[in-house]
Protein backbone atom coordinates (compact mmCIF):
# COMPACT_ATOMS: atom_id res chain seq x y z
CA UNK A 1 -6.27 -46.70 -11.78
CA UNK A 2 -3.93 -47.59 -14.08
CA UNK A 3 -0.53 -45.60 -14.27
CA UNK A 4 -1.17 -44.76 -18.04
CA UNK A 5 -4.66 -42.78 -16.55
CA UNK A 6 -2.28 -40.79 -14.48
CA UNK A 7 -1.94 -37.49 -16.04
CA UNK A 8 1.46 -35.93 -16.35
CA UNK A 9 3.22 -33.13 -14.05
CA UNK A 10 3.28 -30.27 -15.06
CA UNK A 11 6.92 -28.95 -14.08
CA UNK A 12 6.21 -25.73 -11.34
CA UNK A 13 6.53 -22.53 -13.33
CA UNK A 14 9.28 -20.04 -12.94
CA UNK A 15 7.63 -17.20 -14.56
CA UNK A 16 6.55 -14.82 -11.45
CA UNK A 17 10.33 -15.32 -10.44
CA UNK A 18 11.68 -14.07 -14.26
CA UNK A 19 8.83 -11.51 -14.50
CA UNK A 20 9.93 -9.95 -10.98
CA UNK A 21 13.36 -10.14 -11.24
CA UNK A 22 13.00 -8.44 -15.61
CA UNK A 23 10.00 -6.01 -13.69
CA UNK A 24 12.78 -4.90 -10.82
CA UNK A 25 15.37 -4.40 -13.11
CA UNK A 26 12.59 -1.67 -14.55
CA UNK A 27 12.34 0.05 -11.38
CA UNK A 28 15.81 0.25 -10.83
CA UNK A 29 16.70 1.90 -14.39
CA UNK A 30 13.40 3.91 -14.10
CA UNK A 31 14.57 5.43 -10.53
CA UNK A 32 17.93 5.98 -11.49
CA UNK A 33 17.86 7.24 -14.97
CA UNK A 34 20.12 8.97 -16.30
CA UNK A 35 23.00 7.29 -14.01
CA UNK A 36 25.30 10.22 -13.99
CA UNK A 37 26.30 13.63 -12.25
CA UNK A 38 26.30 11.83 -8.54
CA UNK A 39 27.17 14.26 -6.11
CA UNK A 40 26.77 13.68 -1.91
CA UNK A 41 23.71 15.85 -0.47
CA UNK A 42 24.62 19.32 0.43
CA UNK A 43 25.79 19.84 4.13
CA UNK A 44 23.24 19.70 6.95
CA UNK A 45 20.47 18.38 4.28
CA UNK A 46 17.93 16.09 6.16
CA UNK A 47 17.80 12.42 4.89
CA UNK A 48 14.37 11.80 2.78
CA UNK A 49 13.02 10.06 5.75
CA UNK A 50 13.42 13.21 7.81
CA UNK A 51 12.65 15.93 5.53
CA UNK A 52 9.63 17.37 5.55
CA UNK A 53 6.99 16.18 3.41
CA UNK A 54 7.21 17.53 0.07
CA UNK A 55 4.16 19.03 -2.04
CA UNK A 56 2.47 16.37 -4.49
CA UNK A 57 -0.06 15.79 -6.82
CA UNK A 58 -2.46 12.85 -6.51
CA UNK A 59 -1.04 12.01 -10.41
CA UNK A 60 2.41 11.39 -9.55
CA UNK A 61 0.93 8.83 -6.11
CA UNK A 62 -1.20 7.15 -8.59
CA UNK A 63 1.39 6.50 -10.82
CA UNK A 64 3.76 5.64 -8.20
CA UNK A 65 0.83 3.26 -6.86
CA UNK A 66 0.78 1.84 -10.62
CA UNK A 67 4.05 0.99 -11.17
CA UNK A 68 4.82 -0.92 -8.22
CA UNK A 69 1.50 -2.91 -8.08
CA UNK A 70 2.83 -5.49 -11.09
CA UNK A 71 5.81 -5.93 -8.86
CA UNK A 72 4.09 -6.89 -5.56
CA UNK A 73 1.68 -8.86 -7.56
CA UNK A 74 4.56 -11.42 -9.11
CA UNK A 75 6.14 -11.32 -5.84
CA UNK A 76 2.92 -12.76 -4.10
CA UNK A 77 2.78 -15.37 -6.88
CA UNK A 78 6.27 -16.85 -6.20
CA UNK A 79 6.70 -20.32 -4.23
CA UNK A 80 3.92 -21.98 -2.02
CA UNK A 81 4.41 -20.72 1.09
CA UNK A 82 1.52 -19.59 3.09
CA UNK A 83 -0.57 -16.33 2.41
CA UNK A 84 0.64 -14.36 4.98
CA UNK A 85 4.39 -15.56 4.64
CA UNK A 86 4.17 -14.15 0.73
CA UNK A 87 2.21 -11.24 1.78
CA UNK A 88 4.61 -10.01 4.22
CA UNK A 89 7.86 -11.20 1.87
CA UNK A 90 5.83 -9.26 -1.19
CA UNK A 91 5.43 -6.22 0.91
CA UNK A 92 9.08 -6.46 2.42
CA UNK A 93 10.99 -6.74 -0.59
CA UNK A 94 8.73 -3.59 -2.82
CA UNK A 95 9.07 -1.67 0.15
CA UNK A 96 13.13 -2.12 0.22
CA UNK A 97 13.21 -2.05 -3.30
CA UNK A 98 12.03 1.20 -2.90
CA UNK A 99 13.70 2.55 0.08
CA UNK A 100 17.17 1.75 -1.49
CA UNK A 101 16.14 3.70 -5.11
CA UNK A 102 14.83 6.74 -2.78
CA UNK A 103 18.12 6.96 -0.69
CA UNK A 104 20.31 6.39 -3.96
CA UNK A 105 18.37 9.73 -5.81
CA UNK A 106 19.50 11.55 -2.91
CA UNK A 107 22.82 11.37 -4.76
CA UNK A 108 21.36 12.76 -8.12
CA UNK A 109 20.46 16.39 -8.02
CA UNK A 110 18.34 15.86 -11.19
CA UNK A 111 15.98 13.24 -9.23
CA UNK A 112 14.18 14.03 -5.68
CA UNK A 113 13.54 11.59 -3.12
CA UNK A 114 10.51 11.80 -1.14
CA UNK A 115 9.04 9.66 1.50
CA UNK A 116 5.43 10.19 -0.30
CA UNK A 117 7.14 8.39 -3.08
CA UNK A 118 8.44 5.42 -0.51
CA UNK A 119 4.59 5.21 0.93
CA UNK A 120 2.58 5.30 -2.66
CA UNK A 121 5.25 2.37 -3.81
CA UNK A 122 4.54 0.37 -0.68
CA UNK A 123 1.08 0.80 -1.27
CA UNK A 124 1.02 -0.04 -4.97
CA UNK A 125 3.34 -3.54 -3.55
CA UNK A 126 0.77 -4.31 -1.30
CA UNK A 127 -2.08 -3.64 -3.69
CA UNK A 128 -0.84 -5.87 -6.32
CA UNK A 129 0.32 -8.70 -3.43
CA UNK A 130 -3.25 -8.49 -2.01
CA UNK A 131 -4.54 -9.06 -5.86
CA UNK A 132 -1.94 -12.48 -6.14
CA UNK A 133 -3.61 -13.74 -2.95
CA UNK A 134 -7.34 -13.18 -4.14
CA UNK A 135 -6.21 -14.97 -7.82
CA UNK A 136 -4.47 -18.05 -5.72
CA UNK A 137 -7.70 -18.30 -4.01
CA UNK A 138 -9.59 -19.32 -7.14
CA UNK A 139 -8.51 -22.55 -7.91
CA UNK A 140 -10.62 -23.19 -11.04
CA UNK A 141 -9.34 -19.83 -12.78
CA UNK A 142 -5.46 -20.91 -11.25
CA UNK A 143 -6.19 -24.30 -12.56
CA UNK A 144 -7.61 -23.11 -16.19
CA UNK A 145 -4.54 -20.30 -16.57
CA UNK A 146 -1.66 -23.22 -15.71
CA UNK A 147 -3.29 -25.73 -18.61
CA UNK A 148 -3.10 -23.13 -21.19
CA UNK A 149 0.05 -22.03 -20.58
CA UNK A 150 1.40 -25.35 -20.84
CA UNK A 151 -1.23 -26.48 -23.70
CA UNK A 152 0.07 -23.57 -25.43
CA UNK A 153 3.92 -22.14 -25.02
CA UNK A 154 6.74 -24.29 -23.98
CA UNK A 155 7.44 -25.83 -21.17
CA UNK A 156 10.40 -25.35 -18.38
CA UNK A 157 12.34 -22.73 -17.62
CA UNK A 158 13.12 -21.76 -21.09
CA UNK A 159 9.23 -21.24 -22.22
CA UNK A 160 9.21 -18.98 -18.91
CA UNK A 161 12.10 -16.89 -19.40
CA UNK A 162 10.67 -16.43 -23.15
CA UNK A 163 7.44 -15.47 -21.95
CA UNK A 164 8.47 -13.05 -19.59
CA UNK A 165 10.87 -11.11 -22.75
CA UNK A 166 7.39 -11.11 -24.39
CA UNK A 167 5.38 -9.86 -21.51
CA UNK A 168 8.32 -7.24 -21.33
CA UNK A 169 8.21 -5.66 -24.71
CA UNK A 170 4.55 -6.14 -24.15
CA UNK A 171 4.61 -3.42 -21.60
CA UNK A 172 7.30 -1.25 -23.41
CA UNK A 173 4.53 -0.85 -26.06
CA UNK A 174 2.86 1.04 -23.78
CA UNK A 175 4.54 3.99 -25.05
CA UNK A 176 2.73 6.21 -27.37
CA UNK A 177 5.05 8.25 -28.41
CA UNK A 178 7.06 5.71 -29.96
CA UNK A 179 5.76 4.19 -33.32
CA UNK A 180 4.15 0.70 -33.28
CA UNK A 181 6.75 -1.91 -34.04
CA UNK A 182 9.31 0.66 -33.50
CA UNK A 183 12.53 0.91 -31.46
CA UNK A 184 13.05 4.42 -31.57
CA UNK A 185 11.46 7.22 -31.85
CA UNK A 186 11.91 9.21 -35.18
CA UNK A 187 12.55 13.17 -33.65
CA UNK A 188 12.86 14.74 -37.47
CA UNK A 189 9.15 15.64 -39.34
CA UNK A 190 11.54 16.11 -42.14
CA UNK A 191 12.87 12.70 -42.22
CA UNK A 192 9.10 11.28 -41.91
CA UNK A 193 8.02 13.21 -44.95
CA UNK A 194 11.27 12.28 -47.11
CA UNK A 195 11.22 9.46 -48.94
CA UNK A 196 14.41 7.47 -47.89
CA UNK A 197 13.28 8.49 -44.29
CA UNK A 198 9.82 6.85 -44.76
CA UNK A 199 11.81 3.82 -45.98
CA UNK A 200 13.75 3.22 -43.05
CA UNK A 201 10.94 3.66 -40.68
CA UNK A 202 9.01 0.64 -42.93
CA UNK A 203 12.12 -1.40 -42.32
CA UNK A 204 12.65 -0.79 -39.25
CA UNK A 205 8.57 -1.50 -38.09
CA UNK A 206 8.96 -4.83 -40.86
CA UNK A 207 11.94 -6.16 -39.29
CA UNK A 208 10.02 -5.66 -35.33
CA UNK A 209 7.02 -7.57 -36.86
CA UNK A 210 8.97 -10.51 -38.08
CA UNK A 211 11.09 -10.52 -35.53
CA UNK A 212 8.63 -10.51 -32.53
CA UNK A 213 5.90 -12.68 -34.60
CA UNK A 214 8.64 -15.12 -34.90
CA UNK A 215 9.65 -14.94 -31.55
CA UNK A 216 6.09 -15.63 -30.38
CA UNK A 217 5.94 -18.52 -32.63
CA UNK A 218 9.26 -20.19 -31.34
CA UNK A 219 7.43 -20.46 -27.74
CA UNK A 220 4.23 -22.11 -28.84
CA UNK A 221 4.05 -26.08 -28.98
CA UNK A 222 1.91 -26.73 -31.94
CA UNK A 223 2.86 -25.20 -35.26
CA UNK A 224 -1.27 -25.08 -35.64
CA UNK A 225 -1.45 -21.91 -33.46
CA UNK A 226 0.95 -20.28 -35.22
CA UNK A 227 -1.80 -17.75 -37.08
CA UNK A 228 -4.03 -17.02 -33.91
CA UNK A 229 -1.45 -16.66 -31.95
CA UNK A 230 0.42 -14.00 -33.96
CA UNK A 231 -2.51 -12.10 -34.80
CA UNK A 232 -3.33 -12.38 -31.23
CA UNK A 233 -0.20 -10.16 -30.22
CA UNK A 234 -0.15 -7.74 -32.97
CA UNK A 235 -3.76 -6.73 -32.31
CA UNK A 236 -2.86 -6.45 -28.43
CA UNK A 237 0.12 -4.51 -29.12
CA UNK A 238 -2.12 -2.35 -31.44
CA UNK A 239 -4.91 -2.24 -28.57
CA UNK A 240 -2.43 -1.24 -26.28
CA UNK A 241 -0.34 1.39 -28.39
CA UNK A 242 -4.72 2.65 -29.25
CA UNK A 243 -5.19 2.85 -25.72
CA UNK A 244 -1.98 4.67 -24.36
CA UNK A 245 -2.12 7.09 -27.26
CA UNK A 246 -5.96 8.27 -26.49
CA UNK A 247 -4.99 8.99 -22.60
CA UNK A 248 -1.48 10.00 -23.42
CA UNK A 249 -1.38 12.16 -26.51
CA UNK A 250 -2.41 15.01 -27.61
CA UNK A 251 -4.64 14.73 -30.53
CA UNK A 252 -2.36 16.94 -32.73
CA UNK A 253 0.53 13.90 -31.76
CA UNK A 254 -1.48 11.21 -33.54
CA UNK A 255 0.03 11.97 -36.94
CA UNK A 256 3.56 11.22 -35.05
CA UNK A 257 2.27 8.04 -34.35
CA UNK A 258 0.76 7.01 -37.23
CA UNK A 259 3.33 7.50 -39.76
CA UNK A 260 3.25 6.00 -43.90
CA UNK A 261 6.73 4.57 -43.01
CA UNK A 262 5.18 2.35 -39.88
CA UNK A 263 2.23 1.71 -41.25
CA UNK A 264 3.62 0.14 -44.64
CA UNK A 265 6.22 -0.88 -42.54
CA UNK A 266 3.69 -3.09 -40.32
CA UNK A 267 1.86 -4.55 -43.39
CA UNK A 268 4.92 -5.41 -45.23
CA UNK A 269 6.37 -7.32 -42.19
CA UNK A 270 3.24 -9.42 -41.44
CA UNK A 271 3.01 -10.33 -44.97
CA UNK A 272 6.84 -11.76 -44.87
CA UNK A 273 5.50 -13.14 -40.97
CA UNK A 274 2.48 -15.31 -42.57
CA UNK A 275 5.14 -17.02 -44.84
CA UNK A 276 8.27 -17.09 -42.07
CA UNK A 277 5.86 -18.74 -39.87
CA UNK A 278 6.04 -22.15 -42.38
CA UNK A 279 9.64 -22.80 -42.21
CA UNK A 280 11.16 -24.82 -40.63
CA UNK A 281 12.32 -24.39 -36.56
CA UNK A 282 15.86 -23.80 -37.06
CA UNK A 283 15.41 -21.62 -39.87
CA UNK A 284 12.98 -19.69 -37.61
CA UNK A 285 14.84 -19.30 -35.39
CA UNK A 286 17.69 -17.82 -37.50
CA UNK A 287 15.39 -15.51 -39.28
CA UNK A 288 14.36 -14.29 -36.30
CA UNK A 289 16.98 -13.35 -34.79
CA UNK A 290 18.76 -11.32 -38.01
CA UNK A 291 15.44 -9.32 -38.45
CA UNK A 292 15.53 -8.40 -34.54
CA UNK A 293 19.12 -7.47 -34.46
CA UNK A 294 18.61 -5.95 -37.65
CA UNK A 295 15.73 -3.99 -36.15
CA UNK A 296 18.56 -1.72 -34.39
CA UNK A 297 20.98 -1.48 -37.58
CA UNK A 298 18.76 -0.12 -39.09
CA UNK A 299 18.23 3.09 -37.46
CA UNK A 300 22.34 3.64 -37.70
CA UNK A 301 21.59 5.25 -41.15
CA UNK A 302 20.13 7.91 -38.84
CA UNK A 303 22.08 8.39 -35.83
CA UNK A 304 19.57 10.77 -34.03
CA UNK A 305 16.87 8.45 -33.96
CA UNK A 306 19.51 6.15 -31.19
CA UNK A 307 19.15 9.06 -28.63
CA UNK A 308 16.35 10.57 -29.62
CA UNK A 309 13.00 9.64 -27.12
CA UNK A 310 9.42 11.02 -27.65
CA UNK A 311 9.11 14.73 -27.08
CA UNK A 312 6.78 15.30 -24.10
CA UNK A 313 5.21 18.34 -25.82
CA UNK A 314 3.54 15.49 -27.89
CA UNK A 315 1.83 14.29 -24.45
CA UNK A 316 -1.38 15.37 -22.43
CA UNK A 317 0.06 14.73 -19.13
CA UNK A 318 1.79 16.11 -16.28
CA UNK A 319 5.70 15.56 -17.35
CA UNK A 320 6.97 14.84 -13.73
CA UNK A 321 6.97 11.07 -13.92
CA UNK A 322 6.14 10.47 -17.77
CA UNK A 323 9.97 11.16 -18.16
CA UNK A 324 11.08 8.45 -16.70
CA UNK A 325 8.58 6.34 -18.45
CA UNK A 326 9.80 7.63 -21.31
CA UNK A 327 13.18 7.03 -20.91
CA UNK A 328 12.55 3.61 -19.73
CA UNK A 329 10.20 2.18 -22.66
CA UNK A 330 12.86 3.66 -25.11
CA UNK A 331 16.15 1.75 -23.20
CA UNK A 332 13.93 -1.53 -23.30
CA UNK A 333 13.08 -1.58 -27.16
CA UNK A 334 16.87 -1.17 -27.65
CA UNK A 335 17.98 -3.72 -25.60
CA UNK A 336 15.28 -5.99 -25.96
CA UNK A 337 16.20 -7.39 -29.33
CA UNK A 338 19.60 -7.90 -28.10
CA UNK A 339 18.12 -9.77 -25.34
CA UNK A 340 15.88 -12.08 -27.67
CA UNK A 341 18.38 -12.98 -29.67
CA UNK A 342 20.59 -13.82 -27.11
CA UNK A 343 18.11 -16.46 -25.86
CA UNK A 344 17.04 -17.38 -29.17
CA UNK A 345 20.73 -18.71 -29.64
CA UNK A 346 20.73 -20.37 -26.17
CA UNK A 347 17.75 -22.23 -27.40
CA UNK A 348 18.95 -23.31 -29.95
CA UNK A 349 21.36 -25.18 -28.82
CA UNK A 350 19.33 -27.08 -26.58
CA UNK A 351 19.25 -30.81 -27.59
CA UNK A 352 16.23 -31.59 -30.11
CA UNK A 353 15.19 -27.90 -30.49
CA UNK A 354 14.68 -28.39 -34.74
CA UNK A 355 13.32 -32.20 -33.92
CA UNK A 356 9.66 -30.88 -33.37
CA UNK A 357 7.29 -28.27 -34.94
């Protein structure tokens, strides 16, 4: 066979590694939230280990179970080691992971630590590193995933890193109580119904949609999947926002959600998106990053809207660990422009980034 029959290496993918290490960093701010008023345990109080078990609902171990099952899953997916090698590293690591966010709420009075907590997050890990072992076992679906991620997005490290900020604000959608294409959440009805208030919210949802469209379109390799590809995520984001919001919310709480200002705000920006999309990469890349940073400027015309999360009388669900969600989803669609742009101006000055499409 001749060497020009060969088909290229693929370079191995780093993206379970950035997706666990982004997905811990999750945990850790979800656990610890809101990172103040430490005080030691009271005299002669049993550590968490020791206590006695505390009362629990099967909601708050299925939620535990959920949120740690991503986590164990990327873990198992990391490296080639043997099954049982990344099964029992998957399994170690969650289960520490949790142990050490557990022994730090001890610390918080606002937060309890309970070994039911430790045991559902050891069982999500396991769950989801059980799930990586079953999808390394089929080779043709393993095979048919790696070619189009590399047919599609970037290649190297970089293409990772940017896929796993996508998957991230991905998963902050989730969130129902925050507008789609929003940062913050907008606490004042008053503000929604007056006019310069619905204006901000439209810029604010336009300058997500250009700046996450173009973000999207920076990782892909072929200017020619620019449209699908873009329409691809905004109707996922929508699916998932549809989704959360009909398990989540209340059905009064919809007309939070689905405000004029986001709505127009929405159109407008994938109008300016179709047209951003045909420029050229540097100037993409510029573009994108203003209307992400600008994203967050814009909500400094209303200073509330920075602190201000989603009340939980808008959702249909037990409020014990939909707080921290809450607070979590909100800190990641503030800091996640900041984080995009930041690699958005690493990338660019990578040698012959405005060379190709």
């Amino acid at each position: 066979m001749s060497s020009s029959a060969i088909p290229p290496r693929r370079p191995p993918t780093r993206l379970p590694q950035y997706l666990a290490a982004l997905y811990a960093l999750m945990i850790v701010y979800a656990s610890l939230e809101p990172f103040s008023g430490w005080l030691p345990p009271l005299p002669d109080t049993p550590f968490f280990l020791f206590a006695p078990w505390p009362r629990f609902t099967r909601s708050d171990v299925a939620i535990n179970v959920l949120a740690y099952a991503p986590f164990g899953l990327l873990l198992a997916l990391i490296g080639r080691r043997r099954p049982a090698v990344r099964l029992g590293t998957a399994i170690g690591v969650g289960t520490l992971l949790s142990f050490a966010m557990e022994s730090l709420q001890t610390l918080l009075p606002t937060r309890d630590a309970s070994s039911v907590d430790l045991v559902s997050n050891s069982l999500g890990t396991a769950i989801g590193a059980f799930a990586a072992l079953a999808f390394n076992r089929a080779p043709r679906l393993r095979e048919r995933v790696a070619q189009w991620r590399y047919r599609m997005f970037l290649e190297g490290r970089a293409g990772d890193f940017g896929l796993a900020l996508l998957a991230i604000w991905l998963v902050s959608q989730l969130n129902p109580g925050i507008p789609l294409f929003a940062a913050t959440f907008d606490p004042s009805l008053e503000l929604a119904r007056d006019r310069a208030g619905t204006l901000l919210q439209a810029a604010q949802s336009a300058f997500n949609v250009v700046g996450v469209g173009l973000f999207l379109a920076l990782l892909l390799r072929q200017r020619r999947h620019l449209g699908g590809a873009v329409l691809a995520l905004i109707g996922l984001a929508l699916a998932l926002k549809s989704i959360a919001a009909m398990l989540l919310l209340k059905s009064a709480a919809w007309e939070s959600w689905l405000k004029p200002g986001v709505s127009a705000g929405v159109a407008v920006g994938a109008l300016i998106l179709m047209l951003a999309i045909w420029l050229p990469r540097p100037v993409r890349t510029a573009v994108c990053a203003i209307a992400l940073l600008s994203s967050l400027v814009a909500p400094l015309l209303a200073p509330d809207m920075w602190q201000a999360r989603a009340p939980l009388a808008m959702f249909d669900w037990p409020y014990g660990q939909l707080l921290n969600f809450n607070g979590l989803t909100h800190a990641v669609l503030v800091i996640w422009p900041v984080l995009a742009s930041t690699y958005l101006l690493w990338l660019a000055g990578q040698a012959g980034w405005g060379h190709s499409a």
